[in-house]
Structures are given as C-alpha cells and as structure tokens.
C-alpha atoms as a PDB file:
ATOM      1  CA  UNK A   1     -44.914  -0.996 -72.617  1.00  0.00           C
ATOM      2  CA  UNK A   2     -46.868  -0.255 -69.990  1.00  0.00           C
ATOM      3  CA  UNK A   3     -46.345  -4.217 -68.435  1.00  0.00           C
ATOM      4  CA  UNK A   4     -42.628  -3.871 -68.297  1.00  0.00           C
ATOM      5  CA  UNK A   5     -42.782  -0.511 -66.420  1.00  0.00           C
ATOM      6  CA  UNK A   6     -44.963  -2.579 -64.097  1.00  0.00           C
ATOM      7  CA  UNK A   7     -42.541  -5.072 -63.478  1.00  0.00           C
ATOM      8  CA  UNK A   8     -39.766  -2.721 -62.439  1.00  0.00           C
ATOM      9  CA  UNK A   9     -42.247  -0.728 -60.348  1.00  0.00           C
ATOM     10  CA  UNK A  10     -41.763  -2.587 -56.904  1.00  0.00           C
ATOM     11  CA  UNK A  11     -38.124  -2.837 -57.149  1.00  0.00           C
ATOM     12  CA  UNK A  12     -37.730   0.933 -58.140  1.00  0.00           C
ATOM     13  CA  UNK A  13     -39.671   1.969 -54.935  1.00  0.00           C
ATOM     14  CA  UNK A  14     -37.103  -0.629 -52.852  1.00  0.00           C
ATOM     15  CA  UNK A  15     -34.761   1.132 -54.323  1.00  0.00           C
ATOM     16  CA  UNK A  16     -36.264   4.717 -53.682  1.00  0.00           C
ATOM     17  CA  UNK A  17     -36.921   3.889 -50.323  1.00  0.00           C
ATOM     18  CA  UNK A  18     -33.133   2.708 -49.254  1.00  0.00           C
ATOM     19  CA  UNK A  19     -31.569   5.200 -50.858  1.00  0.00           C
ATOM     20  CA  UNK A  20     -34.288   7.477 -48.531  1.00  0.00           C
ATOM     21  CA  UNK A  21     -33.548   5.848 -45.384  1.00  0.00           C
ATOM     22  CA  UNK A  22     -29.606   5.638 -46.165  1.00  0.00           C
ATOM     23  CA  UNK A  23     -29.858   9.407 -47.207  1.00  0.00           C
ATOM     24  CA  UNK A  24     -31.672  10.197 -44.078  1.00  0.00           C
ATOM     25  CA  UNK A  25     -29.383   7.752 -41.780  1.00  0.00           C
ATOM     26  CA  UNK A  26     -26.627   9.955 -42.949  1.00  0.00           C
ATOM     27  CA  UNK A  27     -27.599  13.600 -43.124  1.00  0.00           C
ATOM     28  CA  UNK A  28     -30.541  13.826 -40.887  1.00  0.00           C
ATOM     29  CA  UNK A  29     -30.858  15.659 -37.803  1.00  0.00           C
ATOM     30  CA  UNK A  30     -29.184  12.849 -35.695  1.00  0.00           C
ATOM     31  CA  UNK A  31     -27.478  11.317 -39.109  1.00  0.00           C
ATOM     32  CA  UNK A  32     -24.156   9.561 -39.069  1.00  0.00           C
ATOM     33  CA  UNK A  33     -22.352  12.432 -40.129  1.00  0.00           C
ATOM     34  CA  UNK A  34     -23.313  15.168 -37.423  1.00  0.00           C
ATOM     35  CA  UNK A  35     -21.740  12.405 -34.477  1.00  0.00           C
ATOM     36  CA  UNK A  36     -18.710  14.196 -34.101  1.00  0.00           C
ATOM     37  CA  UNK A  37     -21.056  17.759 -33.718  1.00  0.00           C
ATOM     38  CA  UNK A  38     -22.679  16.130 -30.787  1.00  0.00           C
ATOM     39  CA  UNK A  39     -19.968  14.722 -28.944  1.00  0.00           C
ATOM     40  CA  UNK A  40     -18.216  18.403 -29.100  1.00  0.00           C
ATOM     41  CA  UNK A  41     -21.561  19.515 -28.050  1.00  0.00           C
ATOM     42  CA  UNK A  42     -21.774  17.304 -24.870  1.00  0.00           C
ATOM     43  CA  UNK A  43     -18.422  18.064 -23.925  1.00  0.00           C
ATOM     44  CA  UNK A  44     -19.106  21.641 -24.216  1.00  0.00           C
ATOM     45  CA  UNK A  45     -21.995  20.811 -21.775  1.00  0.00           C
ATOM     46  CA  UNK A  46     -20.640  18.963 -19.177  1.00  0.00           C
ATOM     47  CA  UNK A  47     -17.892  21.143 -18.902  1.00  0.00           C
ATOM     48  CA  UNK A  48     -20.284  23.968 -18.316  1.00  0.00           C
ATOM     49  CA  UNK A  49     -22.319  21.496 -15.879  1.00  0.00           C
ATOM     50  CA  UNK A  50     -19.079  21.064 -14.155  1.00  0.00           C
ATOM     51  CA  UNK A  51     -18.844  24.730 -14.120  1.00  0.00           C
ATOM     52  CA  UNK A  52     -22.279  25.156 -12.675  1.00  0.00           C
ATOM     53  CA  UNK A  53     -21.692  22.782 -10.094  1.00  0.00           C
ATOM     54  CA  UNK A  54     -18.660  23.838  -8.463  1.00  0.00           C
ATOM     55  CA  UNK A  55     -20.841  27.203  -8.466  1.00  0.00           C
ATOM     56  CA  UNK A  56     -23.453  25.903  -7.029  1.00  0.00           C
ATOM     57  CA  UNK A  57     -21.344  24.164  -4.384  1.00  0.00           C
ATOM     58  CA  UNK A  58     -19.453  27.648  -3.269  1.00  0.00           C
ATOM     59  CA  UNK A  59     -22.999  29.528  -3.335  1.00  0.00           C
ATOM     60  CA  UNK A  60     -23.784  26.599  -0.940  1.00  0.00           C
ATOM     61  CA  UNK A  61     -20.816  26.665   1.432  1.00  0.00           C
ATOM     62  CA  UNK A  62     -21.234  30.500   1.655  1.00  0.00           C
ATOM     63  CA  UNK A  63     -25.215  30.030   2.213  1.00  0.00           C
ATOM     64  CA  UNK A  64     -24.244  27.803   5.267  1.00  0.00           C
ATOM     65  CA  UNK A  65     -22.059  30.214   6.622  1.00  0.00           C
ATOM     66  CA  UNK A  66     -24.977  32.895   6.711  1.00  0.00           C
ATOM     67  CA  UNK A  67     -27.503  30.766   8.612  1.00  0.00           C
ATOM     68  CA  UNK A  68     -28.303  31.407  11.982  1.00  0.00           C
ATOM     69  CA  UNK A  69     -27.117  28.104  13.392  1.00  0.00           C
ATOM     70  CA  UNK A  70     -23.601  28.478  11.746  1.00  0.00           C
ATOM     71  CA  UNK A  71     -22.903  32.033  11.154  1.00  0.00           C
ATOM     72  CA  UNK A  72     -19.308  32.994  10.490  1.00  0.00           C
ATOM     73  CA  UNK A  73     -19.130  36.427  11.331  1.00  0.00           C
ATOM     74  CA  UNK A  74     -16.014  37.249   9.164  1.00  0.00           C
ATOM     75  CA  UNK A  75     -18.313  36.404   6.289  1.00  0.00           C
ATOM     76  CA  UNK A  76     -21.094  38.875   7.313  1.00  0.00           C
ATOM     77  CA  UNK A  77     -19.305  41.663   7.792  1.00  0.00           C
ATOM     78  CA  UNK A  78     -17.913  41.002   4.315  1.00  0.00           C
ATOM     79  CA  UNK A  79     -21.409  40.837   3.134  1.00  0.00           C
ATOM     80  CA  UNK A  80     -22.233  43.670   4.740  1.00  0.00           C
ATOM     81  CA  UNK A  81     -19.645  46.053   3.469  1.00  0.00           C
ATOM     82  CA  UNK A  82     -19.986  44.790   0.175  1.00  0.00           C
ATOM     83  CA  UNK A  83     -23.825  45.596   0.103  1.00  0.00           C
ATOM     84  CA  UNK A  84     -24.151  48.826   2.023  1.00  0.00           C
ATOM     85  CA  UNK A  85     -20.287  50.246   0.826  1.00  0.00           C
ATOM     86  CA  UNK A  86     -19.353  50.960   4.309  1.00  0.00           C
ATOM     87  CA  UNK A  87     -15.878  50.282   4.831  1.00  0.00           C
ATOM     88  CA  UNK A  88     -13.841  50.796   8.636  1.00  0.00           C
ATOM     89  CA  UNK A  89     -11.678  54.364   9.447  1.00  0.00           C
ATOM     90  CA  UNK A  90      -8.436  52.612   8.348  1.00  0.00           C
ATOM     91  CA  UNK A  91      -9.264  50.346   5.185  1.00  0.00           C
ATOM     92  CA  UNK A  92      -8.282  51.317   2.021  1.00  0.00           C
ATOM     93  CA  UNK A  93     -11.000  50.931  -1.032  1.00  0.00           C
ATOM     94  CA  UNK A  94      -9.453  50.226  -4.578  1.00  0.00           C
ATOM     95  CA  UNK A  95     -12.621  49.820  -7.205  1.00  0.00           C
ATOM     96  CA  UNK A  96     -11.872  48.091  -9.992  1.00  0.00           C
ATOM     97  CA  UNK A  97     -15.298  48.992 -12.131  1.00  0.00           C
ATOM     98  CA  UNK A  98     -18.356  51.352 -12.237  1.00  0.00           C
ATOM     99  CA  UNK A  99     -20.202  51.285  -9.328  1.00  0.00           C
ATOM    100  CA  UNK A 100     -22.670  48.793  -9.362  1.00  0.00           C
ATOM    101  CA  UNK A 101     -25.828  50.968  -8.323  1.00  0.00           C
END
C-alpha cells in the first residue's frame, strides 16, 4: 500500500503545485482577474495627474506674475485685497461663504 501511494506522490505535488500557481495567477494581488481594477485605477490617476498638472501650471503662471522681474500689478492688487479684505470706496463685495479667518 504504502509503494503505490509512493508512486503517485510526485505527480500529486505537480499537480498541487499548478493548480497553486494557476490559482494564484488568477486571484492574486496582481492576478488575471483584478486587470480590469487596475486599468480603472490608472485612469482614475492620470486623470487626477492631469488635474494636478494643469494646477500646477496656473500656480506657476500666477507665481511668475508676482516676481520682481515680471510683476503684473493688476495681479497684486488682487492679491492684496484678497489677503488683507480691503476693497476701494466704490467696489461692491458679494461673499459667497464664511469668512475664511
């Protein structure tokens, strides 16, 4: 009894071990199954990198305008009422939230 069991040893652990790897190549963490999870997950991301970047590039442009060598004046003032609250005699202030102090 015990001879035959040894016979069918080796190819039972093949077997154990593909159906482990196949198992695994499936449902794992980066499996065959979750590939449609990721790609919705990178899409999600580069359109928030996109996002990001066009942020990043209007932070930029206004940064340039508030250096010394190219300062827009326009933009300063705006900066400057929008800090310190000050408005001019004739403008009219609408807030559309809480104050933000």
């Amino acid at each position: 009894m015990l001879f035959q069991l040894k016979t069918y040893l080796p190819t039972a652990a093949l077997a154990f071990l593909i159906f482990f790897f196949t198992f695994h190549a499936l449902t794992g963490e980066r499996g065959l199954l979750l590939a449609s999870q990721r790609r919705e997950a990178l899409a999600e991301k580069r359109e928030e990198l996109a996002h990001l970047r066009a942020e990043r590039q209007a932070l930029e442009i206004k940064a340039h305008y508030l250096r010394n060598d190219s300062l827009s004046l326009d933009l300063l003032e705006e900066r400057a009422h929008d800090e310190l609250g000050f408005v001019a005699p004739g403008d009219y202030v609408i807030r559309e939230g809480p104050a933000h102090r």
